[in-house]
C-alpha atoms as a PDB file:
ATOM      1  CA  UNK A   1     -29.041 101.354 -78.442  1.00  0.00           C
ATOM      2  CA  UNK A   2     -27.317 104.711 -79.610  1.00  0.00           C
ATOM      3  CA  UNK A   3     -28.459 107.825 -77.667  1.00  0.00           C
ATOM      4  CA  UNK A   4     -28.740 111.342 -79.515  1.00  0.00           C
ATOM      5  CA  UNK A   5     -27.922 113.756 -77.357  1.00  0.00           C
ATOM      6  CA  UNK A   6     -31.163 116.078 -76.706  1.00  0.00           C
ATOM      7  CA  UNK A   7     -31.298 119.331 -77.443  1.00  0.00           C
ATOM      8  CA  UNK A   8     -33.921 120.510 -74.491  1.00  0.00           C
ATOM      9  CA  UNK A   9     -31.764 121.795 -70.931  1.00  0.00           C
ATOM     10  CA  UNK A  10     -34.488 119.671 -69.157  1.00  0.00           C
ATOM     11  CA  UNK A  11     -36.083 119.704 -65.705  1.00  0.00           C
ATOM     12  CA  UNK A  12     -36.233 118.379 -62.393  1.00  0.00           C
ATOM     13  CA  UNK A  13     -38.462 115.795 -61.872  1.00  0.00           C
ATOM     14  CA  UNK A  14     -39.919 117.793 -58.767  1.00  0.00           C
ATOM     15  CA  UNK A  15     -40.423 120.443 -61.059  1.00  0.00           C
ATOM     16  CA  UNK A  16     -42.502 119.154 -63.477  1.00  0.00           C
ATOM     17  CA  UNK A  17     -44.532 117.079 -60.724  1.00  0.00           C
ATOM     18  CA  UNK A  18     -44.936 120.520 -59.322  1.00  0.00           C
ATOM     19  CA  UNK A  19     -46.351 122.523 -62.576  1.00  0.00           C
ATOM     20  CA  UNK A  20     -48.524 119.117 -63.175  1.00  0.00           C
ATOM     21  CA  UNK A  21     -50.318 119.769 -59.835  1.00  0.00           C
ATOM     22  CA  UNK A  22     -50.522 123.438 -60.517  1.00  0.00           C
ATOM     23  CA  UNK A  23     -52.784 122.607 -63.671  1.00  0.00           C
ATOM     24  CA  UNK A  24     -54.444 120.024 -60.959  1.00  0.00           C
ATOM     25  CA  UNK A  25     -53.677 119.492 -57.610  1.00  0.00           C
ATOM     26  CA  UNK A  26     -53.841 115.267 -57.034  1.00  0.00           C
ATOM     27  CA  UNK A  27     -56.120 116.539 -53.375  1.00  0.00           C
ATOM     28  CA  UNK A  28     -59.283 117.030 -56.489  1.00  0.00           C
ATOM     29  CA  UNK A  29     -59.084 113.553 -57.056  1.00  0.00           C
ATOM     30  CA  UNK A  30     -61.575 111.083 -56.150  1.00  0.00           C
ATOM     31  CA  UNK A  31     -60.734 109.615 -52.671  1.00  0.00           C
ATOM     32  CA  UNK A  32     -60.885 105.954 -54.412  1.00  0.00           C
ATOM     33  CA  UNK A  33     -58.559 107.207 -57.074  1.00  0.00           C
ATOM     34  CA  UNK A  34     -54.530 106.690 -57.156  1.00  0.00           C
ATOM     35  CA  UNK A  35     -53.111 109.360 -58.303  1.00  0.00           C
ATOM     36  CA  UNK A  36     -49.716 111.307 -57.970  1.00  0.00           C
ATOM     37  CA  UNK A  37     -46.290 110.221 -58.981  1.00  0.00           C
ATOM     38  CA  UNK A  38     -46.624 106.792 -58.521  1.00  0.00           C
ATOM     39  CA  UNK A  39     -43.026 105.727 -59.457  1.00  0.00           C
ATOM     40  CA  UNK A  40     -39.939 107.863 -58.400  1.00  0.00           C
ATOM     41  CA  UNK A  41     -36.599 106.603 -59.722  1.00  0.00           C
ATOM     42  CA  UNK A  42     -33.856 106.290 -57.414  1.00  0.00           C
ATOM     43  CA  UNK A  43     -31.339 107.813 -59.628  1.00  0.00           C
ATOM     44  CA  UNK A  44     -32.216 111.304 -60.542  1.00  0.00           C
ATOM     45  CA  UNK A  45     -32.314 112.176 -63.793  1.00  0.00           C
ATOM     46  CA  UNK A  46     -33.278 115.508 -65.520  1.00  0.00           C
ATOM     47  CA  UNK A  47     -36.304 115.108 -67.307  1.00  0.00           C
ATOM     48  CA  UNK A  48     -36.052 116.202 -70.998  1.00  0.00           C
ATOM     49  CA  UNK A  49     -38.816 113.867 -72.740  1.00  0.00           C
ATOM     50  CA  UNK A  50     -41.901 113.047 -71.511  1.00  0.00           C
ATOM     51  CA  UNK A  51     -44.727 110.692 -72.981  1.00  0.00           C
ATOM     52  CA  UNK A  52     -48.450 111.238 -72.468  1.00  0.00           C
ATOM     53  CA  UNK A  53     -50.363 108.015 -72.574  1.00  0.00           C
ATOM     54  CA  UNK A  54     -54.445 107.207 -71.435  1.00  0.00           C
ATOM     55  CA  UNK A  55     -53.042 103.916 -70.394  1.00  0.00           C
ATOM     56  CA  UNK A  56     -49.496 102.533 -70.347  1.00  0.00           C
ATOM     57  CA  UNK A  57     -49.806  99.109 -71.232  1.00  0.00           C
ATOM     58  CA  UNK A  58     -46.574  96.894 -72.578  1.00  0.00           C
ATOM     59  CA  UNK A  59     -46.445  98.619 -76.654  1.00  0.00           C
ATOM     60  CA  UNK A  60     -46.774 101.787 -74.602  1.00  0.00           C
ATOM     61  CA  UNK A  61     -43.887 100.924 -72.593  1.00  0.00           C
ATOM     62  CA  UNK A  62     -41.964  99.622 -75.143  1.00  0.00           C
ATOM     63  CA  UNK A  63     -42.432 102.707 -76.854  1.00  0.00           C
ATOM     64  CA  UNK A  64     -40.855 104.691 -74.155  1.00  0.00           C
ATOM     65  CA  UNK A  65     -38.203 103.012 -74.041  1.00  0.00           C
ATOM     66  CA  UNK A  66     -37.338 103.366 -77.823  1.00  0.00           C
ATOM     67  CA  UNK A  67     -37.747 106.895 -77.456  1.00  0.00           C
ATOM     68  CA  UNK A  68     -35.574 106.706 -74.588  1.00  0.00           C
ATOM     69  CA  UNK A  69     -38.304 109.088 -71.974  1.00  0.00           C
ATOM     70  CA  UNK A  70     -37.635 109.862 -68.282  1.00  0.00           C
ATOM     71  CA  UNK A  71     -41.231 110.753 -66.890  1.00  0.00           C
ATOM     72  CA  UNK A  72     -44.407 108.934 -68.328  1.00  0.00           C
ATOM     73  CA  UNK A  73     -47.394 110.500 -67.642  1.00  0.00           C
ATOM     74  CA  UNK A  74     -50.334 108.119 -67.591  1.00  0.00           C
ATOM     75  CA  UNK A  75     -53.916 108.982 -67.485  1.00  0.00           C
ATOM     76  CA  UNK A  76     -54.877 106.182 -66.007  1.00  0.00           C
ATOM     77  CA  UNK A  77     -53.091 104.899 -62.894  1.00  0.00           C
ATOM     78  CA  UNK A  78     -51.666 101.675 -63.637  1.00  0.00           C
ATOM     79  CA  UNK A  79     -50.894 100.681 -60.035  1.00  0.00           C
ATOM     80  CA  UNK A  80     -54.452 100.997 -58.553  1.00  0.00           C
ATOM     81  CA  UNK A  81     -54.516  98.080 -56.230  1.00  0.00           C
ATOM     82  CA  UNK A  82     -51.666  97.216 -53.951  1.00  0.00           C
ATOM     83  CA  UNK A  83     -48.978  95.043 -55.878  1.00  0.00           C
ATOM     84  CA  UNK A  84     -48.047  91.966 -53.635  1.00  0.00           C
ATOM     85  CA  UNK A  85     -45.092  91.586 -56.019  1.00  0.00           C
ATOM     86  CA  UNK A  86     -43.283  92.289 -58.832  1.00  0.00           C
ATOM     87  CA  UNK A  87     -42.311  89.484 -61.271  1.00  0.00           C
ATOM     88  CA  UNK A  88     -42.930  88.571 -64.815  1.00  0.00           C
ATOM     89  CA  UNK A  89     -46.198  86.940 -64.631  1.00  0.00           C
ATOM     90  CA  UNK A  90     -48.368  89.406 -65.212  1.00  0.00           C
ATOM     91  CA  UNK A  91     -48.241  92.581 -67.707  1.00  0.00           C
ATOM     92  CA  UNK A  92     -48.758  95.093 -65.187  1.00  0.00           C
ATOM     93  CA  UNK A  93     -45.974  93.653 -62.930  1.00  0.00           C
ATOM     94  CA  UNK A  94     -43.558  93.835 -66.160  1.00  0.00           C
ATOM     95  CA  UNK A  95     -44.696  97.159 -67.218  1.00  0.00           C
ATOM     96  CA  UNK A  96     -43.757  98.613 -63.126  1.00  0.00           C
ATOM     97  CA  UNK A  97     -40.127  96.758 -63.409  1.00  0.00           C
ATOM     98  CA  UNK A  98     -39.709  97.928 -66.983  1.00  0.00           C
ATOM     99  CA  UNK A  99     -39.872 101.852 -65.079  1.00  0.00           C
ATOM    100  CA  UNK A 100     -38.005 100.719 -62.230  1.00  0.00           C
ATOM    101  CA  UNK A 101     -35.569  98.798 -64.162  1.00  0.00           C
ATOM    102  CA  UNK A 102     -34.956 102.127 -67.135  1.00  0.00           C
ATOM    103  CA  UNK A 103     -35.199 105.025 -63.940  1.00  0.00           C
ATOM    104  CA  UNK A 104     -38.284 106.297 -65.968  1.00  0.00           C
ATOM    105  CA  UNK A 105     -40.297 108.361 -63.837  1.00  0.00           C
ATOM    106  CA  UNK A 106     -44.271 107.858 -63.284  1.00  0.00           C
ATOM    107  CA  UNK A 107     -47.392 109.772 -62.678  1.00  0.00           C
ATOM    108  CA  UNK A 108     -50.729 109.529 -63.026  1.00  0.00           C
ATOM    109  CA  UNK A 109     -53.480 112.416 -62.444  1.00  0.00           C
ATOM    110  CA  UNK A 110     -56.307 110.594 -63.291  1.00  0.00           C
ATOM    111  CA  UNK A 111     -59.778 112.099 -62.004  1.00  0.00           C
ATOM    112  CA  UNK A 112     -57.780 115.048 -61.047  1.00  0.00           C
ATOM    113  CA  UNK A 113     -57.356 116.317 -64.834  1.00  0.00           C
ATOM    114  CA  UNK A 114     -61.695 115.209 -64.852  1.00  0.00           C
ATOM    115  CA  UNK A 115     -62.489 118.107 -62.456  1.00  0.00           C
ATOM    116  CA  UNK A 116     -59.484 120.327 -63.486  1.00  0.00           C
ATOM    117  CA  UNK A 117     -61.205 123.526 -65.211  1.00  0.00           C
ATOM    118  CA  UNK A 118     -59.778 123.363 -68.863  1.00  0.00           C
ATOM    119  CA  UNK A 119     -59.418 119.243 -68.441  1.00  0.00           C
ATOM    120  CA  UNK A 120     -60.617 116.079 -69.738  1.00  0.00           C
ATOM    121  CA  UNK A 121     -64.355 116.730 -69.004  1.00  0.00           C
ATOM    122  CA  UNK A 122     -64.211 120.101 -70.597  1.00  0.00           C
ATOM    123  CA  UNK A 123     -62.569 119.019 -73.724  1.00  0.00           C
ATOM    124  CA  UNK A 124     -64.848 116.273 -74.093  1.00  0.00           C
ATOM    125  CA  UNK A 125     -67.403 119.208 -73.935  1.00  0.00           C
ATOM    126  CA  UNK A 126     -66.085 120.936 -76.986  1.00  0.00           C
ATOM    127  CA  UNK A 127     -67.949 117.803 -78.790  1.00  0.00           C
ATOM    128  CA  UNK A 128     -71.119 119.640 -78.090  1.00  0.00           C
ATOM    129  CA  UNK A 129     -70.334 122.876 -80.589  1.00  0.00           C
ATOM    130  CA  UNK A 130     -72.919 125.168 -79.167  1.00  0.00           C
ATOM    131  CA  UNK A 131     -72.533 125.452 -75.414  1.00  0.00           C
ATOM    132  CA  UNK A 132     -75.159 128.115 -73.842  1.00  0.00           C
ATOM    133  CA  UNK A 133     -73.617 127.711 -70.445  1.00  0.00           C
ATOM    134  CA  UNK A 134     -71.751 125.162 -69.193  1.00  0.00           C
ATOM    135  CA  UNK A 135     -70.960 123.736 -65.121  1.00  0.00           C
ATOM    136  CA  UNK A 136     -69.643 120.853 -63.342  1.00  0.00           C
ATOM    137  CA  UNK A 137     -72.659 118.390 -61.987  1.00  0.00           C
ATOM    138  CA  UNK A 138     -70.905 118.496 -58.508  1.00  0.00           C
ATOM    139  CA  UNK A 139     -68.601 121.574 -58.155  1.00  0.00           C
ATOM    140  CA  UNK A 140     -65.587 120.487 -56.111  1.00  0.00           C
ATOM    141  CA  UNK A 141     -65.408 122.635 -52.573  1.00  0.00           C
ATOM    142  CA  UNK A 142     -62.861 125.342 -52.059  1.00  0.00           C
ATOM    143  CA  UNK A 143     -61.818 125.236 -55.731  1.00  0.00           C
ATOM    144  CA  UNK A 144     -62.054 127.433 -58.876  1.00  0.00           C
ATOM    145  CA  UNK A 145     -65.052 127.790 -60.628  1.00  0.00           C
ATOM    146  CA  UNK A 146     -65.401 125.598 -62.569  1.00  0.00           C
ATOM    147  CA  UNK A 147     -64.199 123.078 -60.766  1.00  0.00           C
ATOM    148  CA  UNK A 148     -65.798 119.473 -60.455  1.00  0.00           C
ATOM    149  CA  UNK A 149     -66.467 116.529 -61.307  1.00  0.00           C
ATOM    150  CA  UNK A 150     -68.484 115.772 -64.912  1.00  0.00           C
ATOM    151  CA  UNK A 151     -70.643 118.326 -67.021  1.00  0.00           C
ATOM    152  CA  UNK A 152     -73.882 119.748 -67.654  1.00  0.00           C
ATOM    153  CA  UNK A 153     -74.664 122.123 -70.665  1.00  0.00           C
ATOM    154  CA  UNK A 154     -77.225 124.088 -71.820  1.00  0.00           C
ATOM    155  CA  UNK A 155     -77.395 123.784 -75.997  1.00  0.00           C
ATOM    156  CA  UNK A 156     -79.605 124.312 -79.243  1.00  0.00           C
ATOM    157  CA  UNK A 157     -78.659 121.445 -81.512  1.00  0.00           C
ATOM    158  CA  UNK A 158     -80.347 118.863 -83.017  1.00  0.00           C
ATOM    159  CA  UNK A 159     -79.282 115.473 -81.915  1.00  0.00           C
ATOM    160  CA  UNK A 160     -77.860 114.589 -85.383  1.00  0.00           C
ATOM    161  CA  UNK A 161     -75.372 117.348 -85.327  1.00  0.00           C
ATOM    162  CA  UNK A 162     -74.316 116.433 -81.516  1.00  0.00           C
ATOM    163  CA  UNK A 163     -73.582 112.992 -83.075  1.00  0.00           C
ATOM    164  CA  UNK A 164     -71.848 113.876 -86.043  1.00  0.00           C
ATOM    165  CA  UNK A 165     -69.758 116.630 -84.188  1.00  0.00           C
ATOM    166  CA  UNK A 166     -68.909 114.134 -81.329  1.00  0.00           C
ATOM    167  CA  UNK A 167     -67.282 111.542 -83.779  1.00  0.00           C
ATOM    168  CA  UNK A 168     -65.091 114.231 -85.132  1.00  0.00           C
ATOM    169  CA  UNK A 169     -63.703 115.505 -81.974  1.00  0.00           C
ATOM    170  CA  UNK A 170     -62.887 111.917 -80.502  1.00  0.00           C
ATOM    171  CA  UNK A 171     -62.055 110.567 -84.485  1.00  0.00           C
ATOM    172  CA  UNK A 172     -63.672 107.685 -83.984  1.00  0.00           C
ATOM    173  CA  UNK A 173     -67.319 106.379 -83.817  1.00  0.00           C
ATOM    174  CA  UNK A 174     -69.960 106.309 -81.607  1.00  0.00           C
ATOM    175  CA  UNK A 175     -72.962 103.890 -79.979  1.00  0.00           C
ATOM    176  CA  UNK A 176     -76.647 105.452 -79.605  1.00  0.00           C
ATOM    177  CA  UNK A 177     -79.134 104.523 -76.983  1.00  0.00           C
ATOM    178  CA  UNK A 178     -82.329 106.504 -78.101  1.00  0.00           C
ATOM    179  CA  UNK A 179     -84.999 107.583 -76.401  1.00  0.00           C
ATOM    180  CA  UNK A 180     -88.157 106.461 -77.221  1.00  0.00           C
ATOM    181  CA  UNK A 181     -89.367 109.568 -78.642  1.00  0.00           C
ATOM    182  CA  UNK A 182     -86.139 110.570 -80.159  1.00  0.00           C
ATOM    183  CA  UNK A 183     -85.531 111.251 -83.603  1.00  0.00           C
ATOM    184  CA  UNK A 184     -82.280 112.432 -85.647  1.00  0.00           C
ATOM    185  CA  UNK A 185     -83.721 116.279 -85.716  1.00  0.00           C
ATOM    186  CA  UNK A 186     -85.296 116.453 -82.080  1.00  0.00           C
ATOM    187  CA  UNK A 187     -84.286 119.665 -80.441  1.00  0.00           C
ATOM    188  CA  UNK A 188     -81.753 118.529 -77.674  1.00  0.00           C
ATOM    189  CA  UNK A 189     -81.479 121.781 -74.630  1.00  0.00           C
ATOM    190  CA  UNK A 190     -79.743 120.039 -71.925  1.00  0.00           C
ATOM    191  CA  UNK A 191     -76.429 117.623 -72.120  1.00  0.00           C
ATOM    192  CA  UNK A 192     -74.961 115.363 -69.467  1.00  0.00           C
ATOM    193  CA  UNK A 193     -71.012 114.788 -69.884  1.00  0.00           C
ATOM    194  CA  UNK A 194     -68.924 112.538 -68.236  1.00  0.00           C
ATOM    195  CA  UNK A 195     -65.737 110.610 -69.785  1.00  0.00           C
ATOM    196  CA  UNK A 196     -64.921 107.764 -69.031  1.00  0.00           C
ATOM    197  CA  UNK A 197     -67.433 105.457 -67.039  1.00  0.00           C
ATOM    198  CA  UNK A 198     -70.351 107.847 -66.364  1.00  0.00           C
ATOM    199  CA  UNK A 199     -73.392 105.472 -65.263  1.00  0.00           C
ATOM    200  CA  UNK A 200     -73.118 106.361 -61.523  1.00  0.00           C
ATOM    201  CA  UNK A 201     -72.212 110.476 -61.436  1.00  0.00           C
ATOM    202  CA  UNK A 202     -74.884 110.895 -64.259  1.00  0.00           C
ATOM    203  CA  UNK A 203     -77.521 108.616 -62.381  1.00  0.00           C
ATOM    204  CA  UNK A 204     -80.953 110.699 -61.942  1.00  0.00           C
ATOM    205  CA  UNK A 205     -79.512 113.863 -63.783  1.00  0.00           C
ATOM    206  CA  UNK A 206     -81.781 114.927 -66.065  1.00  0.00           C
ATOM    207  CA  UNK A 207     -80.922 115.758 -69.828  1.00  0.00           C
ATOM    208  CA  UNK A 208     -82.053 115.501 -73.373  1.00  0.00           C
ATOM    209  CA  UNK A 209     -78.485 113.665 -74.108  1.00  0.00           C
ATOM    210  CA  UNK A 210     -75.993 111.717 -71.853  1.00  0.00           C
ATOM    211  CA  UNK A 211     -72.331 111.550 -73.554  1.00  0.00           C
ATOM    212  CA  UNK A 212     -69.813 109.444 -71.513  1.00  0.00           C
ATOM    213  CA  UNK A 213     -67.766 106.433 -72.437  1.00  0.00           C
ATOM    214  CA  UNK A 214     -68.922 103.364 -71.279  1.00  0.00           C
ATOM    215  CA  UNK A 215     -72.326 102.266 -69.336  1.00  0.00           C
ATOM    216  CA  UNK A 216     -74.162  99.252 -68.261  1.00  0.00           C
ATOM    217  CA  UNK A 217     -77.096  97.794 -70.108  1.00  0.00           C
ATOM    218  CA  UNK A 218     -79.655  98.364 -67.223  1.00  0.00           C
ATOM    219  CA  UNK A 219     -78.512 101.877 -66.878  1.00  0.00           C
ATOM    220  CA  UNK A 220     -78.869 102.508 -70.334  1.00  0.00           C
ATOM    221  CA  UNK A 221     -82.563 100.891 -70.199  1.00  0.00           C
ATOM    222  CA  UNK A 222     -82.997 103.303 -66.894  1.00  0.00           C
ATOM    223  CA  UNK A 223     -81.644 106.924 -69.318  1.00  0.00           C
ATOM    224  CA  UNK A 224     -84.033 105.407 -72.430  1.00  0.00           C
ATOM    225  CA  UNK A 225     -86.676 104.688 -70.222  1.00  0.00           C
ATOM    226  CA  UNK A 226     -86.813 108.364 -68.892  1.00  0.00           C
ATOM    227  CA  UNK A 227     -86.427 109.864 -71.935  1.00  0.00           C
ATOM    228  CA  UNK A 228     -82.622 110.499 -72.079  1.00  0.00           C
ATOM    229  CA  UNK A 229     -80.648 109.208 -75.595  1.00  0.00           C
ATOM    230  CA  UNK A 230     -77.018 108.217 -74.218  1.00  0.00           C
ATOM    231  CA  UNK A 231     -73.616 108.292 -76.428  1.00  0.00           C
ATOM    232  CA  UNK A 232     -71.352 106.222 -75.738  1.00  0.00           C
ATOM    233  CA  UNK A 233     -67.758 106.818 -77.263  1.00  0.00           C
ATOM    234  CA  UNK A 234     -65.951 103.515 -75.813  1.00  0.00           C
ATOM    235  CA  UNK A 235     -64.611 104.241 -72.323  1.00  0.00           C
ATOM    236  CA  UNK A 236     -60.419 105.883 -73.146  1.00  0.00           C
ATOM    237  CA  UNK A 237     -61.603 106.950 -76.527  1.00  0.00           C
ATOM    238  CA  UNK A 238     -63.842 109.686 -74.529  1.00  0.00           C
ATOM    239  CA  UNK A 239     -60.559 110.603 -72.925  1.00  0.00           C
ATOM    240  CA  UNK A 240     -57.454 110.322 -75.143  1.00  0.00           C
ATOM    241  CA  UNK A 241     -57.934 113.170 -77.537  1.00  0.00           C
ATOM    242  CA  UNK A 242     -57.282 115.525 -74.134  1.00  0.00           C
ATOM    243  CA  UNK A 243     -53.497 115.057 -74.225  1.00  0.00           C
ATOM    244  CA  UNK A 244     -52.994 116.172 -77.337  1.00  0.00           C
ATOM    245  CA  UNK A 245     -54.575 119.477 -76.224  1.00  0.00           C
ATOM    246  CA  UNK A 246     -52.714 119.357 -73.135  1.00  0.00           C
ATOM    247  CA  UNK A 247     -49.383 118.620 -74.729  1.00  0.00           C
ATOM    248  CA  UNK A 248     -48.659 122.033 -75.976  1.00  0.00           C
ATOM    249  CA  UNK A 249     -49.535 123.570 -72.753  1.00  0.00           C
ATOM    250  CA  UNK A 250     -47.331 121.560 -70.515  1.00  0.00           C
ATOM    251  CA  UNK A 251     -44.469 122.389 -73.382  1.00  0.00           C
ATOM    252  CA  UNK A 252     -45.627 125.769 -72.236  1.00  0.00           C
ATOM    253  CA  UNK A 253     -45.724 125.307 -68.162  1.00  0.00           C
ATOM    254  CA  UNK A 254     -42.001 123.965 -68.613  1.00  0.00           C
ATOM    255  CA  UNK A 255     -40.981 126.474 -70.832  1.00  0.00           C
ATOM    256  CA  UNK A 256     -39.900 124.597 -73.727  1.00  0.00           C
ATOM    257  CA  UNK A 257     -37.198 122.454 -71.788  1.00  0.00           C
ATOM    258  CA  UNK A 258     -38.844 119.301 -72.212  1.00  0.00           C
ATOM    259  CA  UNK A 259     -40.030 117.719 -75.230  1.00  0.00           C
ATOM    260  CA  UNK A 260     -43.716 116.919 -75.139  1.00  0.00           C
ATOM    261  CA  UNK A 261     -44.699 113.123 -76.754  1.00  0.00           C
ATOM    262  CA  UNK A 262     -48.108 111.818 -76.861  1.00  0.00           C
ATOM    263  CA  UNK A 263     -47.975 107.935 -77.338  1.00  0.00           C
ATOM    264  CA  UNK A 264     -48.157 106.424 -81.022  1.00  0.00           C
ATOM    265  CA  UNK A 265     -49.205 103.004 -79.386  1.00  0.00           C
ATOM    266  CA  UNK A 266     -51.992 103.709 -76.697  1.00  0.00           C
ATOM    267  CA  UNK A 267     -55.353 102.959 -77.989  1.00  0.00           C
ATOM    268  CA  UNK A 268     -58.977 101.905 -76.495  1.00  0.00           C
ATOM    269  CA  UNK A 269     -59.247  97.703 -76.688  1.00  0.00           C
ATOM    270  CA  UNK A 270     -62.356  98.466 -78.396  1.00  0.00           C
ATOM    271  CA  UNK A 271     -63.431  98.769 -82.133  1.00  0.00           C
ATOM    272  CA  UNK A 272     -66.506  99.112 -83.902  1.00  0.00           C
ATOM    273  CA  UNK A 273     -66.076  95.672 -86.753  1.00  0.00           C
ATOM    274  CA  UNK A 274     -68.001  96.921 -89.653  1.00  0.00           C
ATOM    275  CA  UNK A 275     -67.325  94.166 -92.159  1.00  0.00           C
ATOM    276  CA  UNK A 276     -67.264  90.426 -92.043  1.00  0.00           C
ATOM    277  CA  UNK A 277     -63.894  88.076 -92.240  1.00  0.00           C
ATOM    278  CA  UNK A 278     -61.702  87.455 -95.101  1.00  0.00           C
ATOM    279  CA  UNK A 279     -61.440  84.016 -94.080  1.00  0.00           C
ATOM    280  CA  UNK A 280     -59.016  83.505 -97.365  1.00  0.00           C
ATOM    281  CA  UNK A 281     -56.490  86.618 -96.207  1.00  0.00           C
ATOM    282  CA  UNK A 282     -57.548  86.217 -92.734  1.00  0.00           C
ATOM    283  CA  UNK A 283     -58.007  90.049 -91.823  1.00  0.00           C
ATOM    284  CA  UNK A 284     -61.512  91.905 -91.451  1.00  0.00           C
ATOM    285  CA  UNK A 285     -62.377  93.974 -94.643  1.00  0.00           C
ATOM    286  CA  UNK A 286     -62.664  97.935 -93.922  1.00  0.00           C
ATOM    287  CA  UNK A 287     -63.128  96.421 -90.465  1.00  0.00           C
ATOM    288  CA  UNK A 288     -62.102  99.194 -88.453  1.00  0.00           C
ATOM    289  CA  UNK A 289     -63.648 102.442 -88.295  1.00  0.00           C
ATOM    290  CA  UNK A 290     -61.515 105.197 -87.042  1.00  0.00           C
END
């Protein structure tokens, strides 16, 4: 494959690892959580392109690779539990020893960037486009304000315009557990936020609306019940649209020696099918809604 030479001076891997935990230190992260750089190459290499991803799965990988990147920052750890080995039976194994094999470096902040003041949780907040005040539900100690894991907010909106705001700022659609006594123009005052799986930090909080990813059905039942209407955006699509907010302001951090990419190929599993089966062309008809 030919190589253009790149016009960005580059950085140190330790340098950029640095100015990533100076946006948010990996010690916020959830003690469960894997976070860090998670893959150091053992040839150093300056970093001049870097790829943002939510998850780096094998198009994502392969998509480094054509766009010949030295660091890949990934959202979501990809080596969570402890890898026995490394072989070509499984995706994640290939995906590690594609990295190892290419010296492409890897790190992944995970539910550091949730707490980080000015991270994932907050710009899933913007969804909610009248924010009275706005705090973590559990501050995280000896931080910033600011600082924590998930969201609470304090609004005016009707629930309709929450909706109709929140599938513009993810660009995609949404799922709706009502309340009972919920209707398109009640008055919602108080807002839960949590990407990404939120059925355990939002359990017992108490809100008008719940917006997260993903939930279980009996926790959904348990917000309905109590008179709580949840949103659920599917579980990386409440997540993704961060990193192209972030991507200018790591550009920034670094000075403009790296080139910033957010990945063409990462997207949730999940979409909503609208329309039925063209069994004659085989494809689903407007099936998709983005």
């Amino acid at each position: 494959m030919l190589r253009r030479m790149s016009s960005y001076s580059g950085q140190k891997l330790a340098t950029v690892v640095k100015e990533l935990e100076n946006f948010a230190p990996i010690s916020w992260a959830e003690k469960w959580d894997n976070v860090g750089l998670l893959i150091e190459p053992h040839r150093e290499k300056q970093i001049t392109k870097i790829l943002l991803t939510n998850d780096l799965t094998e198009p994502v990988i392969n998509e480094a690779l054509e766009k010949d990147v030295q660091l890949i920052i990934s959202y979501h750890p990809p080596i969570f539990k402890p890898l026995t080995r490394i072989t070509q039976s499984h995706w994640k194994e290939r995906v590690v020893a594609a990295c190892l094999a290419n010296d492409i470096a890897l790190y992944s902040p995970h539910t550091a960037w949730d707490k980080a003041n000015g991270g994932v949780n907050d710009w899933l907040s913007e969804a909610v486009n009248r924010i009275i005040s706005i705090r973590p539900l559990e501050p995280e100690l000896g931080a910033p304000p600011g600082t924590g894991s998930g969201r609470f907010i304090e609004t005016e909106l009707e629930l309709s315009q929450i909706v109709e705001s929140l599938q513009k700022h993810i660009k995609n659609s949404v799922q709706i557990a009502s309340a009972v006594n919920h209707q398109p123009n009640t008055l919602i005052k108080s807002v839960g936020i949590c990407a990404g799986s939120g059925g355990s930090l939002l359990k017992g909080i108490r809100a008008d609306l719940i917006i997260t990813g993903e939930m279980s059905h009996h926790e959904l039942l348990e917000f309905t019940h109590n008179n709580t209407t949840v949103l659920l955006c599917n579980h990386s699509n409440s997540e993704r649209g961060f990193l192209t907010q972030f991507s200018p302001k790591l550009a920034e951090c670094l000075k403009g020696t790296c080139e910033i990419l957010v990945s063409d190929k990462d997207k949730d599993p999940l979409v909503t099918v609208a329309k039925n089966l063209d069994k004659e062309k085989n494809i689903f008809v407007d099936a998709y809604i983005q």
